[in-house]
C-alpha atoms as a PDB file:
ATOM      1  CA  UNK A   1       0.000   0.000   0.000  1.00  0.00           C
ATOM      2  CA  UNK A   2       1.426   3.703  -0.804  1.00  0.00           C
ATOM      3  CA  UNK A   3       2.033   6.081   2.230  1.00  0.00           C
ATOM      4  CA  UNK A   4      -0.204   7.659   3.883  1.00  0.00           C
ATOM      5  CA  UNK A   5      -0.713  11.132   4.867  1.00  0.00           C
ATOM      6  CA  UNK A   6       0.963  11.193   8.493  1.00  0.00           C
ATOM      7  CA  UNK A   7      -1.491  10.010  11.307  1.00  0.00           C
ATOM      8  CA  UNK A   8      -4.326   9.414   8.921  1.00  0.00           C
ATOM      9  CA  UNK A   9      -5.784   5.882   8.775  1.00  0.00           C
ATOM     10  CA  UNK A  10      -5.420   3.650   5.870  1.00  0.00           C
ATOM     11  CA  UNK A  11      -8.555   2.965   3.983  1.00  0.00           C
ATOM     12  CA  UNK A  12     -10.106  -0.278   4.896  1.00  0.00           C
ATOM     13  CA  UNK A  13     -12.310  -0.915   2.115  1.00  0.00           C
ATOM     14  CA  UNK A  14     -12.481   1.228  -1.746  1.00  0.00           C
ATOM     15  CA  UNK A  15     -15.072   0.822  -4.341  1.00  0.00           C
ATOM     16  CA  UNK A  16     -14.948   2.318  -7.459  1.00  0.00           C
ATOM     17  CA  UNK A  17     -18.294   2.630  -9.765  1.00  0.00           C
ATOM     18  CA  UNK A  18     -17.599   3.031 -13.289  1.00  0.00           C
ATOM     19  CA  UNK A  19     -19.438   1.716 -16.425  1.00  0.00           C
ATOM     20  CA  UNK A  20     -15.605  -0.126 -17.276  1.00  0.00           C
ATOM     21  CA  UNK A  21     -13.950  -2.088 -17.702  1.00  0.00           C
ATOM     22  CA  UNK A  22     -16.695  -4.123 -17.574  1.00  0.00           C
ATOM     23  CA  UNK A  23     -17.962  -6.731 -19.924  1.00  0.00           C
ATOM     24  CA  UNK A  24     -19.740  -4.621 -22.257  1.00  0.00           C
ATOM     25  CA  UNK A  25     -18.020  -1.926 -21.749  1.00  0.00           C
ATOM     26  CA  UNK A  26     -14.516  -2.095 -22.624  1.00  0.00           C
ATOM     27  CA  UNK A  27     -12.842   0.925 -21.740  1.00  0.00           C
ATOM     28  CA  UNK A  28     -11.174   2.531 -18.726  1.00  0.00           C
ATOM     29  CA  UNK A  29     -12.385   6.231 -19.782  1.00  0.00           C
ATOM     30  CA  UNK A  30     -13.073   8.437 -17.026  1.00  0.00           C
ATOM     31  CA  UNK A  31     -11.828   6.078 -14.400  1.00  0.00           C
ATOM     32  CA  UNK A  32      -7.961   6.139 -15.746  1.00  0.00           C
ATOM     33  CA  UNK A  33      -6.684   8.525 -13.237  1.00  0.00           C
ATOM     34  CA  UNK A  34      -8.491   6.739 -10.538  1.00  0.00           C
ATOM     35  CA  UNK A  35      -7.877   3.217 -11.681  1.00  0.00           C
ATOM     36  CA  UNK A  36      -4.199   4.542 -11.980  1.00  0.00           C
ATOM     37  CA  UNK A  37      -3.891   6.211  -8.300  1.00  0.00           C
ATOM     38  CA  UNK A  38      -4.791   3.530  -6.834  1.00  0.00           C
ATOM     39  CA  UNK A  39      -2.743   0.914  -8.520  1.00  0.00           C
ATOM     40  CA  UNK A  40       0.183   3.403  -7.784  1.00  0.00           C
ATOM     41  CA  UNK A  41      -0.985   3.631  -4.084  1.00  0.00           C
ATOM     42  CA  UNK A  42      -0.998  -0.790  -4.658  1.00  0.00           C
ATOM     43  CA  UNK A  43      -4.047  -0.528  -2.835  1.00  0.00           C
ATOM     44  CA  UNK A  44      -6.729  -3.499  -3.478  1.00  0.00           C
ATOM     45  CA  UNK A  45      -9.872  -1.607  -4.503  1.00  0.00           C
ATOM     46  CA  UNK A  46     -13.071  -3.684  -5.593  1.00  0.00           C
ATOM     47  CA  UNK A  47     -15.219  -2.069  -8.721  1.00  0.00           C
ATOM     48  CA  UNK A  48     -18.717  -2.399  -9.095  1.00  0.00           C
ATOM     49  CA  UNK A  49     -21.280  -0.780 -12.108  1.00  0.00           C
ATOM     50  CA  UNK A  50     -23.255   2.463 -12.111  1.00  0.00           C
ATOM     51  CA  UNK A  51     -25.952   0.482 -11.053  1.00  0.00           C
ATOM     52  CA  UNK A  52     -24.709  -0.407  -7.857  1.00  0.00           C
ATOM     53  CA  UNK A  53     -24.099   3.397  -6.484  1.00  0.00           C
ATOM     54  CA  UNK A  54     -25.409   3.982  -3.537  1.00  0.00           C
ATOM     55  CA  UNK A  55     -28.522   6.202  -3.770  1.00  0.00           C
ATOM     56  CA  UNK A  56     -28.210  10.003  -2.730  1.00  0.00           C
ATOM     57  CA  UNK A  57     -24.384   9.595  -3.111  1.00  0.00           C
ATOM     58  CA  UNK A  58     -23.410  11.261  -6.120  1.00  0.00           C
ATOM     59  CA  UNK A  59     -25.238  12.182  -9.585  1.00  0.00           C
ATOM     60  CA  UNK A  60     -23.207   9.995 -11.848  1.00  0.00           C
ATOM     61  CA  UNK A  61     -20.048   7.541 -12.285  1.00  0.00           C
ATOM     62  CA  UNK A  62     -17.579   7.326 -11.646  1.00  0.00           C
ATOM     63  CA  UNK A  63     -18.180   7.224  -7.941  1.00  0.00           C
ATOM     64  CA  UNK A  64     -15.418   6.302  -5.202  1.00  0.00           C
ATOM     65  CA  UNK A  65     -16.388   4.980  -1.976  1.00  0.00           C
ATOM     66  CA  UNK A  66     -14.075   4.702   0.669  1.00  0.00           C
ATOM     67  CA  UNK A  67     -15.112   2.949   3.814  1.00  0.00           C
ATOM     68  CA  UNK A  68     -18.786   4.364   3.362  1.00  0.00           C
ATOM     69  CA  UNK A  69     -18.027   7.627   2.223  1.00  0.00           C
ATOM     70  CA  UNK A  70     -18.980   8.359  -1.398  1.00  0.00           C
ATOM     71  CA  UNK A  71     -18.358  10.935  -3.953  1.00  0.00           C
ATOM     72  CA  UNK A  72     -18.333  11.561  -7.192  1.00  0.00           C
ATOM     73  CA  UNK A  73     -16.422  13.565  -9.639  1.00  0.00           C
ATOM     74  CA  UNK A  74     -13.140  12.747 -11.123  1.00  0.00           C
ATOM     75  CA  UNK A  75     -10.838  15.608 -10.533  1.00  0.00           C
ATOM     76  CA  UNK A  76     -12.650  15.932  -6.770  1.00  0.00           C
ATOM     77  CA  UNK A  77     -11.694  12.224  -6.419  1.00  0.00           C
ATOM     78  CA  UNK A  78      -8.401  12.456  -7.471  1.00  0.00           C
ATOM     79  CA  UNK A  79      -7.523  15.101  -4.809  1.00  0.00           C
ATOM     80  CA  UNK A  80      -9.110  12.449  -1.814  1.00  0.00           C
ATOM     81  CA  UNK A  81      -7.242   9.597  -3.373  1.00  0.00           C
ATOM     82  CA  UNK A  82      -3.944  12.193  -3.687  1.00  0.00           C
ATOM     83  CA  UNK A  83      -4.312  12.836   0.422  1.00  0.00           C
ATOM     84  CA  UNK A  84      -4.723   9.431   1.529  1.00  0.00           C
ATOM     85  CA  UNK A  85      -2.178   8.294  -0.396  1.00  0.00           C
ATOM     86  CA  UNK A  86       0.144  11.070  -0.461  1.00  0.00           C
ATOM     87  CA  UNK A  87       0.330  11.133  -4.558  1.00  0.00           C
ATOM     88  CA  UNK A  88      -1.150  14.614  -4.875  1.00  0.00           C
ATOM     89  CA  UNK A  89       2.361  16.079  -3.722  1.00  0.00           C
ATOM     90  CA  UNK A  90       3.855  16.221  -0.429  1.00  0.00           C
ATOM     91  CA  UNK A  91       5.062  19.692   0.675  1.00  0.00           C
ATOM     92  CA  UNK A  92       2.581  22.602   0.541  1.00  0.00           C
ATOM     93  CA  UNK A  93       3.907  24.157  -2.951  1.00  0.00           C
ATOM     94  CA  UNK A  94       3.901  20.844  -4.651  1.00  0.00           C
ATOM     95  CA  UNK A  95       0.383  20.313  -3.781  1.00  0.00           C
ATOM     96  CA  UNK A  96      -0.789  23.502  -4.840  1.00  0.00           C
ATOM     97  CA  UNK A  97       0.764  22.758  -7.534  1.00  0.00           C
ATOM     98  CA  UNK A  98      -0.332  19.396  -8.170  1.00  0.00           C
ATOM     99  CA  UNK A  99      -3.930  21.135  -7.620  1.00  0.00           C
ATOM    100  CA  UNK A 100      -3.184  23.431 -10.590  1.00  0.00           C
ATOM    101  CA  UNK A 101      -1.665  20.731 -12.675  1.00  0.00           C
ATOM    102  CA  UNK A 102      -5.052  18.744 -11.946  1.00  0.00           C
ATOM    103  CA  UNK A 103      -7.477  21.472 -13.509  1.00  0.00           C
ATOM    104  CA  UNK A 104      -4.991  22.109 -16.075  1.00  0.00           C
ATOM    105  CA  UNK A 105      -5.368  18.551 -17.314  1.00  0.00           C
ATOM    106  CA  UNK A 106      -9.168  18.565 -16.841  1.00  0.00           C
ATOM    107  CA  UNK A 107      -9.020  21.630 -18.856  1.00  0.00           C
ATOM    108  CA  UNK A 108      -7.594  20.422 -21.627  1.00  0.00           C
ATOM    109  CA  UNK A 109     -10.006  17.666 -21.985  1.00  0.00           C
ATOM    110  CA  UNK A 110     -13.038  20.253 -21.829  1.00  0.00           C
ATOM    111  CA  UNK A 111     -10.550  22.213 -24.822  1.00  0.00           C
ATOM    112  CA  UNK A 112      -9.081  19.448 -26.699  1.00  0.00           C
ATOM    113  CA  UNK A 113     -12.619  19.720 -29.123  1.00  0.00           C
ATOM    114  CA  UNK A 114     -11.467  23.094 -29.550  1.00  0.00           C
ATOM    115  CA  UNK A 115      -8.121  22.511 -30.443  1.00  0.00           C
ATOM    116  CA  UNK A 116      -8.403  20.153 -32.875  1.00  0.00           C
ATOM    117  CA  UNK A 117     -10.630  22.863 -34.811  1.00  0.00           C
ATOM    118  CA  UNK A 118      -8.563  25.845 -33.411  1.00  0.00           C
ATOM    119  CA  UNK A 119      -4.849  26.385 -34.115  1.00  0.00           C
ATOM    120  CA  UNK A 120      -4.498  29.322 -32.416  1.00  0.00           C
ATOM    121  CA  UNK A 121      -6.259  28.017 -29.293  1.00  0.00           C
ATOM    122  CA  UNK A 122      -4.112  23.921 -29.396  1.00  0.00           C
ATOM    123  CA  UNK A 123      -0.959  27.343 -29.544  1.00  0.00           C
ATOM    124  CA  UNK A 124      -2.658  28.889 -26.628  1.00  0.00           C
ATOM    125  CA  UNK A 125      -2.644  25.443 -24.564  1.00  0.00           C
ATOM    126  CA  UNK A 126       0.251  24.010 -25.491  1.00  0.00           C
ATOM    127  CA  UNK A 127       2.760  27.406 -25.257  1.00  0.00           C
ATOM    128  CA  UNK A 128       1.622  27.344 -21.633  1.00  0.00           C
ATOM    129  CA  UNK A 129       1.878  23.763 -20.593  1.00  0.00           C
ATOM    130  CA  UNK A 130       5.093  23.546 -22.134  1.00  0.00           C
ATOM    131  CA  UNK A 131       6.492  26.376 -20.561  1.00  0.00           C
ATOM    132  CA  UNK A 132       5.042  25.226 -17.456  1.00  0.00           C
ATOM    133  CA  UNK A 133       7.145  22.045 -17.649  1.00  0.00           C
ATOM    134  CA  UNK A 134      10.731  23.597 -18.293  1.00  0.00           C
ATOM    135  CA  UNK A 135      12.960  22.129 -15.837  1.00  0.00           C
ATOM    136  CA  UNK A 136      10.505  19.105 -14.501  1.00  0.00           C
ATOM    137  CA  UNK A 137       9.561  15.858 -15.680  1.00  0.00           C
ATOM    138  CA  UNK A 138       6.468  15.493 -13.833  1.00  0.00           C
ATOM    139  CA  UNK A 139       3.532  17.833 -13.971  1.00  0.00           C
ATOM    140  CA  UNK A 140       3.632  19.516 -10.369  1.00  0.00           C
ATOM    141  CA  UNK A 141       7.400  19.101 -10.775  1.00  0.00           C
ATOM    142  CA  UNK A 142       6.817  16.558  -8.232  1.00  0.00           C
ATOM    143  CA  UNK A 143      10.093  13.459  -7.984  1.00  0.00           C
ATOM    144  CA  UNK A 144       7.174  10.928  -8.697  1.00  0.00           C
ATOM    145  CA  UNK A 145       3.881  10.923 -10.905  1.00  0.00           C
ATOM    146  CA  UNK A 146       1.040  12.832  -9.481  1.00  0.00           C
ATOM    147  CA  UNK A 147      -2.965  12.493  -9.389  1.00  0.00           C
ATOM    148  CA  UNK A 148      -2.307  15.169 -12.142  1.00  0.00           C
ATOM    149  CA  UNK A 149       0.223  13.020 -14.070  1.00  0.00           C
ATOM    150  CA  UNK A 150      -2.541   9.912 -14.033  1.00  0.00           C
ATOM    151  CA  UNK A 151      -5.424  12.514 -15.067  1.00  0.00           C
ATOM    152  CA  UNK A 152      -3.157  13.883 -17.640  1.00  0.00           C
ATOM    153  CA  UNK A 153      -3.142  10.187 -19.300  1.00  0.00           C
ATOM    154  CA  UNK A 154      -6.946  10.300 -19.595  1.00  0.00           C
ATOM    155  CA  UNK A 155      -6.698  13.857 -21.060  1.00  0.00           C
ATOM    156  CA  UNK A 156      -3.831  13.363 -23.552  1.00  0.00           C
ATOM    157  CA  UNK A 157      -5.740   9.923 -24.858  1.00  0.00           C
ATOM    158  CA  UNK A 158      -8.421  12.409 -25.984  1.00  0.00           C
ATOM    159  CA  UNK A 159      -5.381  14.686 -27.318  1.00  0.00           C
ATOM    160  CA  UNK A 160      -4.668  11.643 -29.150  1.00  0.00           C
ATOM    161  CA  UNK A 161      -7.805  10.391 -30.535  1.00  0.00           C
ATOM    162  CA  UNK A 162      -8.594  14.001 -32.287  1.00  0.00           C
ATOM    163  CA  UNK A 163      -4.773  13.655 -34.094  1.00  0.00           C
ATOM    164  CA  UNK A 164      -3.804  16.764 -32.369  1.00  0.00           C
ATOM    165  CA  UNK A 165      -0.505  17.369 -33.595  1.00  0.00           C
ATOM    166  CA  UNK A 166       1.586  18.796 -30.473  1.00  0.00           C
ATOM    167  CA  UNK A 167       5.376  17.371 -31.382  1.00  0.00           C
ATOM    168  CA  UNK A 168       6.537  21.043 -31.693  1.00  0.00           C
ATOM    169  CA  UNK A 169       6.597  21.444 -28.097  1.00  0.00           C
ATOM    170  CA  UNK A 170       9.245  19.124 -26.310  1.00  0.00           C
ATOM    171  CA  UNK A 171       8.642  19.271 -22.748  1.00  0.00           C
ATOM    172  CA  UNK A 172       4.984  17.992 -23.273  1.00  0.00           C
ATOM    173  CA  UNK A 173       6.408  15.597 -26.140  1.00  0.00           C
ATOM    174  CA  UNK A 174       9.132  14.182 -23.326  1.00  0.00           C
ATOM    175  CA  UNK A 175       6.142  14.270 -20.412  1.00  0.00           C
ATOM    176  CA  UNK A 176       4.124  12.086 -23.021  1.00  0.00           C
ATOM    177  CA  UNK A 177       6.353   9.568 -23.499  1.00  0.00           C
ATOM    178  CA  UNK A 178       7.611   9.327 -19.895  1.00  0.00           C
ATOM    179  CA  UNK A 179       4.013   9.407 -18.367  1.00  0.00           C
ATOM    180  CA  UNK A 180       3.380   6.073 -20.947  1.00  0.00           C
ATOM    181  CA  UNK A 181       6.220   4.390 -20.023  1.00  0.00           C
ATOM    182  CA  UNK A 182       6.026   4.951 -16.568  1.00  0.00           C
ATOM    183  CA  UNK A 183       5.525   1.301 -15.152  1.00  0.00           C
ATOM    184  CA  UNK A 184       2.026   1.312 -13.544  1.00  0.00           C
ATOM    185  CA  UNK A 185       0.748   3.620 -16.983  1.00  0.00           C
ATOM    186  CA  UNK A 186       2.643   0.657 -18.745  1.00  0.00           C
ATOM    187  CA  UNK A 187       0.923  -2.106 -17.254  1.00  0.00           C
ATOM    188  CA  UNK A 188      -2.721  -0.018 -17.842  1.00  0.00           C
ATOM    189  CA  UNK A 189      -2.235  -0.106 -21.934  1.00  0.00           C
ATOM    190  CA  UNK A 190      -0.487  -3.887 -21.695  1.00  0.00           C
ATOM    191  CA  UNK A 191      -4.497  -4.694 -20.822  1.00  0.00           C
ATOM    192  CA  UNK A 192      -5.715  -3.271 -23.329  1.00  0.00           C
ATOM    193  CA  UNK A 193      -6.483  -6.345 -25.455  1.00  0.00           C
ATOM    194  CA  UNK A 194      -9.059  -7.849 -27.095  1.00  0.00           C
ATOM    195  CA  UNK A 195     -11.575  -4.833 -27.605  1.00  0.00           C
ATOM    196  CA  UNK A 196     -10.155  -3.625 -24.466  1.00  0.00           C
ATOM    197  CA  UNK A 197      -9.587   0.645 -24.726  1.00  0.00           C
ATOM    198  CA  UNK A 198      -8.759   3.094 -22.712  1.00  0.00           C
ATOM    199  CA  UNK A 199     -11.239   5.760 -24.072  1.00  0.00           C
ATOM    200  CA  UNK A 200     -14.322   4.712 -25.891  1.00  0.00           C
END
């Protein structure tokens, strides 16, 4: 199991609520950065169907509960998942700037649409991000992957899928590559077989 915020119980019991992987639905999607945490954190986490949520727990998958407590919301559940298993950085400044990193990825999947239609906007994006990641190889210029790194992989899939050309900018180039060959990233896409995806 990962380490855990000082004096803060480990989680006895994590379900996450997703519509996949799940026969029939063959795709990690929305639940990569979660699904990814937590095999970071090597933490044995049980996954059930939107069906089973708990009523008056959250609107819609994927939903996280840990030891009764549910929420929903993937960027909100990657910052609960960060604290308890001390992947959302570990000094003040690196989480704040893990924080930032986080809406910056979830940002640009609400933009990457828009970029794939909009050069000067995918410039926009990309000038900044890249800049942002002079001198680091991890998106909070954290020593290790991040909740932001692992939300970044759901993000950049999307980047992906619309052909968005972004080789002109190295750092995010280099962070690509890294963040994919990173070994828990590596084992994710080594599943991906027979109709298995990780976006739909």
């Amino acid at each position: 199991m990962g380490a855990l915020c000082s004096g803060e119980p480990a989680p006895k019991k994590i379900t996450v609520y997703y519509w996949g992987p799940h026969p029939g639905t063959p795709f990690y999607g929305r639940g990569i950065g979660i699904y990814l945490t937590l095999n970071q954190a090597k933490f044995k986490y049980d996954t059930a169907t939107p069906g089973d949520i708990p009523d008056g727990s959250a609107m819609a998958p994927p939903v996280v509960d840990i030891d009764g407590a549910c929420m929903g919301q993937t960027p909100a559940i990657l910052v609960a998942l960060g604290e308890k298993f001390q992947l959302g950085g570990k000094t003040p400044e690196e989480k704040m700037r893990c924080l930032q990193a986080l809406e910056d990825m979830n940002d640009v999947f609400g933009e990457h649409g828009k970029m794939a239609e909009d050069a000067d906007r995918k410039k926009k994006w990309f000038t900044y991000l890249d800049k942002k990641m002079q001198g680091r190889k991890w998106l909070a210029g954290t020593s290790e992957p991040t909740v932001a790194d692992f939300h970044g992989v759901f993000a950049f899939e999307w980047v992906q899928k619309k052909n968005i050309d972004f080789s002109e900018y190295p750092n995010m180039t280099k962070w690509w590559a890294d963040i994919r060959a990173y070994p828990v990233v590596a084992e994710m896409y080594k599943t991906c077989v027979d109709g298995r995806k990780m976006i739909p």
